[in-house]
PDB file of N, CA and C in Angstrom:
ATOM      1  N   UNK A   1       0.854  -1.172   0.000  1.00  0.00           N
ATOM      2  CA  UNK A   1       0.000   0.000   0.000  1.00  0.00           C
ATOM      3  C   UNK A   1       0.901   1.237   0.000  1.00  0.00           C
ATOM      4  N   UNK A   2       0.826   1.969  -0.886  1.00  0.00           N
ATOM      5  CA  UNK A   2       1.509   3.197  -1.266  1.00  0.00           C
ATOM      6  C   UNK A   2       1.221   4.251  -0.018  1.00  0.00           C
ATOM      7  N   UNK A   3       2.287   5.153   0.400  1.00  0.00           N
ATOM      8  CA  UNK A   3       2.443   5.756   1.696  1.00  0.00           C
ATOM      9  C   UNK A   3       0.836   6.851   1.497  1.00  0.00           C
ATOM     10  N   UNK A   4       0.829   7.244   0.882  1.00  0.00           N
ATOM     11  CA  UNK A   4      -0.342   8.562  -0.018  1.00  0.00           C
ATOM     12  C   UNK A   4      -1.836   7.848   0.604  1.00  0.00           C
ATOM     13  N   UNK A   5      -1.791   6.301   0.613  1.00  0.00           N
ATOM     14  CA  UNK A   5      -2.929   5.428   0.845  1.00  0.00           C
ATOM     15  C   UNK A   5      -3.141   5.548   2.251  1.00  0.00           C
ATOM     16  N   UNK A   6      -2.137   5.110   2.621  1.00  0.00           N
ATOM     17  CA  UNK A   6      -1.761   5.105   4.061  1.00  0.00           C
ATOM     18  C   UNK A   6      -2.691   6.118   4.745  1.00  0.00           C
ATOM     19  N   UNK A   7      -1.835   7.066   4.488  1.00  0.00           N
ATOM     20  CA  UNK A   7      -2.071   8.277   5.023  1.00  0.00           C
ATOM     21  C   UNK A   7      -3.703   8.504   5.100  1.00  0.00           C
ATOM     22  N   UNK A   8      -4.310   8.501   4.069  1.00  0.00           N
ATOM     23  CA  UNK A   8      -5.754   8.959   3.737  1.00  0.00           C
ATOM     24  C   UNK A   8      -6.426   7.974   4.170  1.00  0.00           C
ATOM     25  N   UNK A   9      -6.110   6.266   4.447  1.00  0.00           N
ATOM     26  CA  UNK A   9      -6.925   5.469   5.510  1.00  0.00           C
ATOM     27  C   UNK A   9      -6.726   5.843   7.212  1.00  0.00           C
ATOM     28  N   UNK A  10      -5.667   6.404   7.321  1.00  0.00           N
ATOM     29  CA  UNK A  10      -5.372   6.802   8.672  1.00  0.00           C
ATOM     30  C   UNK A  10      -6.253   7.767   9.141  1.00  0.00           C
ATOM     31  N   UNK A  11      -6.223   9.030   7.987  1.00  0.00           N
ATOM     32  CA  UNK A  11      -7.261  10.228   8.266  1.00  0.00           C
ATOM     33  C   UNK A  11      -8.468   9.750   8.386  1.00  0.00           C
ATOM     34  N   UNK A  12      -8.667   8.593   7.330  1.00  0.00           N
ATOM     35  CA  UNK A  12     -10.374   8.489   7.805  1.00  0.00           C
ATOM     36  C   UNK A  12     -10.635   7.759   8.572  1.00  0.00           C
ATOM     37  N   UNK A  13      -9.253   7.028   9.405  1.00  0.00           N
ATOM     38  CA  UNK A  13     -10.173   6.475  10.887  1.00  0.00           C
ATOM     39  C   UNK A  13     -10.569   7.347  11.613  1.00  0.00           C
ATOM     40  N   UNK A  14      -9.420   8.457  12.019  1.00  0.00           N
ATOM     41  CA  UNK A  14      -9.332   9.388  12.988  1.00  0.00           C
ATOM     42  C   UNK A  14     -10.712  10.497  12.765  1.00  0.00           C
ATOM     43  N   UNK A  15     -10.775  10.627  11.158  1.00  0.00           N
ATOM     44  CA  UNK A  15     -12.200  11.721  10.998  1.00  0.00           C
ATOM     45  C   UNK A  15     -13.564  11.110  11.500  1.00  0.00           C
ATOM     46  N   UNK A  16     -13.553   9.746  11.868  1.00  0.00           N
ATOM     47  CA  UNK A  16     -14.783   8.735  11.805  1.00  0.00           C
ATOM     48  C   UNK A  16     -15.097   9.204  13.347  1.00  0.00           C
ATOM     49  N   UNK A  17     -16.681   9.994  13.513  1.00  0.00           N
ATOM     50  CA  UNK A  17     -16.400  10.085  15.389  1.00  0.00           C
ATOM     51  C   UNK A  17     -17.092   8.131  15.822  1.00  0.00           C
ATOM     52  N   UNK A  18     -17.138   7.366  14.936  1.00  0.00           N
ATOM     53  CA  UNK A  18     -17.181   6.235  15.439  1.00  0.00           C
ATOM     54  C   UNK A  18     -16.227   5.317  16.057  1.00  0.00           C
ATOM     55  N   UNK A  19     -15.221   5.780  15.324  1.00  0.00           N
ATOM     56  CA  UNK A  19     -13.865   5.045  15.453  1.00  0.00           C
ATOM     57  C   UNK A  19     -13.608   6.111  16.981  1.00  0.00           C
ATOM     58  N   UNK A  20     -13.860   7.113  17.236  1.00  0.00           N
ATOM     59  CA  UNK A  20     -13.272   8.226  18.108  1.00  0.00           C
ATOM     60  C   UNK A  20     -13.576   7.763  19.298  1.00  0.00           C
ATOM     61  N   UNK A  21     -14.950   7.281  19.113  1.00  0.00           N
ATOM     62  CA  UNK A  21     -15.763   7.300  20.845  1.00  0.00           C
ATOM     63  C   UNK A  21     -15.279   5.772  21.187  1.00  0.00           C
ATOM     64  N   UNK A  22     -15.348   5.162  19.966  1.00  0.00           N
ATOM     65  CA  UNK A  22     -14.718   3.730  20.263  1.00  0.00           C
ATOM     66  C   UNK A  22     -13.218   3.176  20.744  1.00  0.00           C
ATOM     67  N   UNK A  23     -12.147   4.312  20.671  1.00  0.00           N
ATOM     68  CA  UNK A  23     -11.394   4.149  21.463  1.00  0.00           C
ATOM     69  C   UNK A  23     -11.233   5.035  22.494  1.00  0.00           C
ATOM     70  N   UNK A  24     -12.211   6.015  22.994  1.00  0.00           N
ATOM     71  CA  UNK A  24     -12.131   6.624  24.246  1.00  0.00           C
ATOM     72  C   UNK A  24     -12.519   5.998  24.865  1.00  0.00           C
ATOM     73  N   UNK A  25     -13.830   5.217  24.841  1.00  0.00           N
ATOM     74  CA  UNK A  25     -14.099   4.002  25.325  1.00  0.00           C
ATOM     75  C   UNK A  25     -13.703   2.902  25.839  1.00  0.00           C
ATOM     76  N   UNK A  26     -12.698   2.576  25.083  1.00  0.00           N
ATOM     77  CA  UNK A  26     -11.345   1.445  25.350  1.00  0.00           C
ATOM     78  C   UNK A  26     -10.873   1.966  26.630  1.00  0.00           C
ATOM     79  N   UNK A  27     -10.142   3.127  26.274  1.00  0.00           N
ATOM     80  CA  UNK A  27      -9.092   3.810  26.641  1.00  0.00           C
ATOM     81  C   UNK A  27      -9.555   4.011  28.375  1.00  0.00           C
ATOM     82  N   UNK A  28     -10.956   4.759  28.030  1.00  0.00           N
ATOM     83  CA  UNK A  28     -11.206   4.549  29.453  1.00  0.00           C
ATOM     84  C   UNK A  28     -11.993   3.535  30.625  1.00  0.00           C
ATOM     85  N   UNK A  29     -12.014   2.657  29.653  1.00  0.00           N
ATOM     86  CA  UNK A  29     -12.372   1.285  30.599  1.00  0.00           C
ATOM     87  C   UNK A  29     -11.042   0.963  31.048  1.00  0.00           C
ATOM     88  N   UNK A  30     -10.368   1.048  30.559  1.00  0.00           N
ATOM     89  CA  UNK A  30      -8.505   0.402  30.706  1.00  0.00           C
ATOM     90  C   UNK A  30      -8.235   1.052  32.034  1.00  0.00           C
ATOM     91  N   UNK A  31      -8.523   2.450  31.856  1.00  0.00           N
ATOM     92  CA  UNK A  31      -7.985   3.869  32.769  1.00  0.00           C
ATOM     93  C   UNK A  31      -9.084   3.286  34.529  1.00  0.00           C
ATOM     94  N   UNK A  32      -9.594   3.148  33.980  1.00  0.00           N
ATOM     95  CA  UNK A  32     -10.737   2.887  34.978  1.00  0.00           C
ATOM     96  C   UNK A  32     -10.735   1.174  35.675  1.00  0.00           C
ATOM     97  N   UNK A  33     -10.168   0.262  35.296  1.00  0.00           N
ATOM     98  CA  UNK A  33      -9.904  -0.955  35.514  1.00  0.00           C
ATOM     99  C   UNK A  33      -8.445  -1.057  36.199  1.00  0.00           C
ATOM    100  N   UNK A  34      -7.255   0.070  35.807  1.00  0.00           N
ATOM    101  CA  UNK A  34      -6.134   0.318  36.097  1.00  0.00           C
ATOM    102  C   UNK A  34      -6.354   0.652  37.438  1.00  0.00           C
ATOM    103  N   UNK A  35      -7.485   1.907  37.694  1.00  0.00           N
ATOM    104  CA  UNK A  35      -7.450   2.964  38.962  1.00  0.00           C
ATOM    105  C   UNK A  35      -8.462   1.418  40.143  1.00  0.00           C
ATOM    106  N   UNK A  36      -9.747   0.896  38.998  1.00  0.00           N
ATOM    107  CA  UNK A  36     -10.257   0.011  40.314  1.00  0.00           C
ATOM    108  C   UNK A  36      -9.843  -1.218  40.387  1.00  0.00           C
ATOM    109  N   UNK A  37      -8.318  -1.809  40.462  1.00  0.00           N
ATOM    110  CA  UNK A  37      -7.779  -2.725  40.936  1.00  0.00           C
ATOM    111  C   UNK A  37      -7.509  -2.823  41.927  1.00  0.00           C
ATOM    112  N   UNK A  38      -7.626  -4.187  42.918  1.00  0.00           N
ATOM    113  CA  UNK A  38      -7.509  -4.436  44.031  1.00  0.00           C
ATOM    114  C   UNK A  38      -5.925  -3.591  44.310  1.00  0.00           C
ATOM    115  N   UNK A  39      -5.829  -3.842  45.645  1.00  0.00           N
ATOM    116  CA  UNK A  39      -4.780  -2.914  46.405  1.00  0.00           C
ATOM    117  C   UNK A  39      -3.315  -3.669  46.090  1.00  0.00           C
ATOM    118  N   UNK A  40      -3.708  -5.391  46.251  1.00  0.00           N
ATOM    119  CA  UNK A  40      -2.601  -5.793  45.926  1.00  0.00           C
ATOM    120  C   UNK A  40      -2.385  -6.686  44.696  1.00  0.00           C
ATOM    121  N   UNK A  41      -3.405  -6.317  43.372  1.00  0.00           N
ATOM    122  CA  UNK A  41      -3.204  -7.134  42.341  1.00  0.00           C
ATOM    123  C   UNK A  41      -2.480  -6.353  41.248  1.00  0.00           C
ATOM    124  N   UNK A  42      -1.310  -6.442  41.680  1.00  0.00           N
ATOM    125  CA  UNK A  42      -0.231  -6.061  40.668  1.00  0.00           C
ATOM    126  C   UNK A  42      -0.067  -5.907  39.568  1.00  0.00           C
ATOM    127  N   UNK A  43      -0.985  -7.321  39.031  1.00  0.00           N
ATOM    128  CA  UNK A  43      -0.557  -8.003  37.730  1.00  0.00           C
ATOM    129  C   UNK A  43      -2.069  -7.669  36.737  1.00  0.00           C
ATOM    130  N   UNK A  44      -3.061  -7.064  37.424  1.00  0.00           N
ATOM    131  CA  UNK A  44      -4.484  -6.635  36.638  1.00  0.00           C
ATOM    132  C   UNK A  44      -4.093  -5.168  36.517  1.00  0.00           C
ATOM    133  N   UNK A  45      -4.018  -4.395  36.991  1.00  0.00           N
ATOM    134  CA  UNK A  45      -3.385  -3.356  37.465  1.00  0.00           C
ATOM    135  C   UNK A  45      -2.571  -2.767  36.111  1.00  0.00           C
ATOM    136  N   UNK A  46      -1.478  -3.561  36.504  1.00  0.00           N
ATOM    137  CA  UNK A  46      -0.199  -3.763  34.716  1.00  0.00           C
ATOM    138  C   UNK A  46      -0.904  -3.844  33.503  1.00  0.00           C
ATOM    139  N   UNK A  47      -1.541  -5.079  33.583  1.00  0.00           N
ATOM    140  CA  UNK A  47      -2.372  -4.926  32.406  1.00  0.00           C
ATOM    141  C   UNK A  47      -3.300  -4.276  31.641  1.00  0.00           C
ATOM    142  N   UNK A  48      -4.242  -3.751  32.536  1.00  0.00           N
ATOM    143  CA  UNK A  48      -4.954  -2.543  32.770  1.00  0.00           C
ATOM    144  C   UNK A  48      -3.833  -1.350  32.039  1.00  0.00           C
ATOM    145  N   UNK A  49      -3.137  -0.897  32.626  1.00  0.00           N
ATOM    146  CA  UNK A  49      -1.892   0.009  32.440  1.00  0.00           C
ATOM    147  C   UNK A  49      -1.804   0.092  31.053  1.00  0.00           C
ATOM    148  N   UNK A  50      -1.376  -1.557  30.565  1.00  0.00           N
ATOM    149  CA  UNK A  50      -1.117  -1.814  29.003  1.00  0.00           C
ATOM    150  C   UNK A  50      -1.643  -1.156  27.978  1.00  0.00           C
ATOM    151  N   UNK A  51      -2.850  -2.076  28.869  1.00  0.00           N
ATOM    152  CA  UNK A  51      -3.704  -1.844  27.744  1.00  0.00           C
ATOM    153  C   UNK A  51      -3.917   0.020  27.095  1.00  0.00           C
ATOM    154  N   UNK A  52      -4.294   0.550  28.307  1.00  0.00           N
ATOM    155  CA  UNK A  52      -4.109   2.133  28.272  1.00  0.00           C
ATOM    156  C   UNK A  52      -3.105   2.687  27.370  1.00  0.00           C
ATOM    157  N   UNK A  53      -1.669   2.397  27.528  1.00  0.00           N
ATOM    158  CA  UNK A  53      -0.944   2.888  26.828  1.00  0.00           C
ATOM    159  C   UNK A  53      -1.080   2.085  25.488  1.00  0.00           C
ATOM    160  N   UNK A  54      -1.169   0.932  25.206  1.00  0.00           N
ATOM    161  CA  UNK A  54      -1.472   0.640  23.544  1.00  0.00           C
ATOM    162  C   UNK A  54      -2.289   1.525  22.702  1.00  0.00           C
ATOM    163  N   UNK A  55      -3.357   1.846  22.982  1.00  0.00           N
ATOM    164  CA  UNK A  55      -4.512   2.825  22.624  1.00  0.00           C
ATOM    165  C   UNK A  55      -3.898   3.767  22.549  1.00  0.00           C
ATOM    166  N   UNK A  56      -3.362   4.352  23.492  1.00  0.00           N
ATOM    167  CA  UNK A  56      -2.425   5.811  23.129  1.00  0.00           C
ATOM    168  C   UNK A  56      -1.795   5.846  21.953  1.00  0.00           C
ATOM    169  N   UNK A  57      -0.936   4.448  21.811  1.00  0.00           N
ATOM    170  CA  UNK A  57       0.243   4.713  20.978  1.00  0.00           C
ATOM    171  C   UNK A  57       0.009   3.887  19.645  1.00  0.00           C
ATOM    172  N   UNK A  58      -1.419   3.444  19.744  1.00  0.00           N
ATOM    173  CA  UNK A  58      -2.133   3.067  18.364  1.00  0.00           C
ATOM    174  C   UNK A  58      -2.549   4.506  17.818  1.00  0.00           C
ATOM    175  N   UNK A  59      -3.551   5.208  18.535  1.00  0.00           N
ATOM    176  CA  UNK A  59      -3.588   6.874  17.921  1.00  0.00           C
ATOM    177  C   UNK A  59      -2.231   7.093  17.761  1.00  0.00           C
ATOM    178  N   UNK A  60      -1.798   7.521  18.674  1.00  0.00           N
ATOM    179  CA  UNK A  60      -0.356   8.358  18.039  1.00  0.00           C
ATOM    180  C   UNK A  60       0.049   8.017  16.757  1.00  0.00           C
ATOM    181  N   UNK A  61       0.242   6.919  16.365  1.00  0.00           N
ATOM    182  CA  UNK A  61       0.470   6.282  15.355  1.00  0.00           C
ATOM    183  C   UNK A  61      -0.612   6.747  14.129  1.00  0.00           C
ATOM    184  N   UNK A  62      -1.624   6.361  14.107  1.00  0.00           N
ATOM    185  CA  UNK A  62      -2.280   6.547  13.112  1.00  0.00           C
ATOM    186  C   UNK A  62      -2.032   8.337  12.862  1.00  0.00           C
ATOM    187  N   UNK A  63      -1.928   9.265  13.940  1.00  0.00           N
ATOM    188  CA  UNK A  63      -1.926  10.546  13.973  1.00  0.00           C
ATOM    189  C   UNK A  63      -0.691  10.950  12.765  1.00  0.00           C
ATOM    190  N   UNK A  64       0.547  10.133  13.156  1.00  0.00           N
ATOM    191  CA  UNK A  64       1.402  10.219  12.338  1.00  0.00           C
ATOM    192  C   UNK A  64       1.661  10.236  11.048  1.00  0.00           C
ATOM    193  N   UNK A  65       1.189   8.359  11.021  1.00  0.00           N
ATOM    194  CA  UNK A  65       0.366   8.600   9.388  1.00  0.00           C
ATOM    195  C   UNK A  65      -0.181   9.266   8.818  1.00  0.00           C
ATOM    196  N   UNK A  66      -1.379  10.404   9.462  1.00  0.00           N
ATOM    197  CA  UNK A  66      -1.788  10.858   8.849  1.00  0.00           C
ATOM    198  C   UNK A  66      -0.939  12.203   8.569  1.00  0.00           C
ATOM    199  N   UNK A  67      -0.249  12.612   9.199  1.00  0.00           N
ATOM    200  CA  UNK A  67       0.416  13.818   9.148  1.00  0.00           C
ATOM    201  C   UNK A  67       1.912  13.232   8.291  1.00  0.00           C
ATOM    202  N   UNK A  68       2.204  12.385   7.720  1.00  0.00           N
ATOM    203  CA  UNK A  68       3.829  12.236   7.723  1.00  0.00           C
ATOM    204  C   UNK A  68       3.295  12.328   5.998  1.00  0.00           C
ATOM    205  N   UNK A  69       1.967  11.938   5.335  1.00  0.00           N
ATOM    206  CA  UNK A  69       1.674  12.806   3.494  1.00  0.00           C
ATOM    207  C   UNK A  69       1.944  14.410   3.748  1.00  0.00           C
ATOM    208  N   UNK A  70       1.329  14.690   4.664  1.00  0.00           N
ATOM    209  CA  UNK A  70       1.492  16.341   4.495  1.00  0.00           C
ATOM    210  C   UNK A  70       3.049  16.642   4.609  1.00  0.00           C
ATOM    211  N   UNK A  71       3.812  16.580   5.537  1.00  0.00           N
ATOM    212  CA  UNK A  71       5.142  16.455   5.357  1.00  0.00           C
ATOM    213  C   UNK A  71       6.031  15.940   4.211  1.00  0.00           C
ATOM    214  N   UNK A  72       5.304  15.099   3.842  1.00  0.00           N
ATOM    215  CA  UNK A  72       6.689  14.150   2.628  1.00  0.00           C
ATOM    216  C   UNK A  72       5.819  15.018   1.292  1.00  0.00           C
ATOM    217  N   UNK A  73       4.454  15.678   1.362  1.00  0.00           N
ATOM    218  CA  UNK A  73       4.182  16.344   0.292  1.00  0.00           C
ATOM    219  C   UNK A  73       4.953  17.784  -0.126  1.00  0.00           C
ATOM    220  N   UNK A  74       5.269  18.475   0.840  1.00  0.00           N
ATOM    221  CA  UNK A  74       5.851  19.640   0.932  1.00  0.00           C
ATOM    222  C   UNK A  74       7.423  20.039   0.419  1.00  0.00           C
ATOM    223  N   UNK A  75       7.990  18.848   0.299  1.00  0.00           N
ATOM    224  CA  UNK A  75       9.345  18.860  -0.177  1.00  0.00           C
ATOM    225  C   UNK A  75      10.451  19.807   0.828  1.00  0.00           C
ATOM    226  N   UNK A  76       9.404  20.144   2.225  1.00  0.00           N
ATOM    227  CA  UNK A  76      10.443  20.803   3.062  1.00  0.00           C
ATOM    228  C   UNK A  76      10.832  19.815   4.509  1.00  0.00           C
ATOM    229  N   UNK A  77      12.352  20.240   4.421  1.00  0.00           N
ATOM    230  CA  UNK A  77      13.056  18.870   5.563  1.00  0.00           C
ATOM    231  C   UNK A  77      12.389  19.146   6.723  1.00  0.00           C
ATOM    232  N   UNK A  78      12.449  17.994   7.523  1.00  0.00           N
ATOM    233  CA  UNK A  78      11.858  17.242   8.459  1.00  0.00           C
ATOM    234  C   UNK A  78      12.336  18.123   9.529  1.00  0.00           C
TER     235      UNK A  78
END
């Protein structure tokens, strides 16, 4: 898939408010499963955690994509 593709499937997850609410959703069941873990379950807790930051750094990612056509379109350095 050509980077140009990329890019413009990335934008239209991020433009979709379906895709939007559906990982705030994630994001904050994770956030919320992280904070109501028992006192000493370490290991739900972590995972919980994980999970939180994957979601982050799945957006971030797609954010990138979508921004790295506008950049490589411009012909000006990085």
């Amino acid at each position: 898939m050509p980077s140009n593709e990329k890019a413009a499937a990335a934008r239209a997850l991020l433009d979709n408010p379906l895709f939007e609410r559906l990982m705030d959703e994630l994001e904050g069941a994770a956030i919320n499963g992280c904070l109501n873990a028992k006192l000493t379950d370490h290991e739900t807790r972590a995972a919980f955690a994980a999970e939180a930051r994957a979601i982050r750094n799945f957006r971030a990612k797609l954010k990138f994509m979508a921004e790295q056509a506008k950049t490589e379109g411009t012909g000006a350095p990085a």
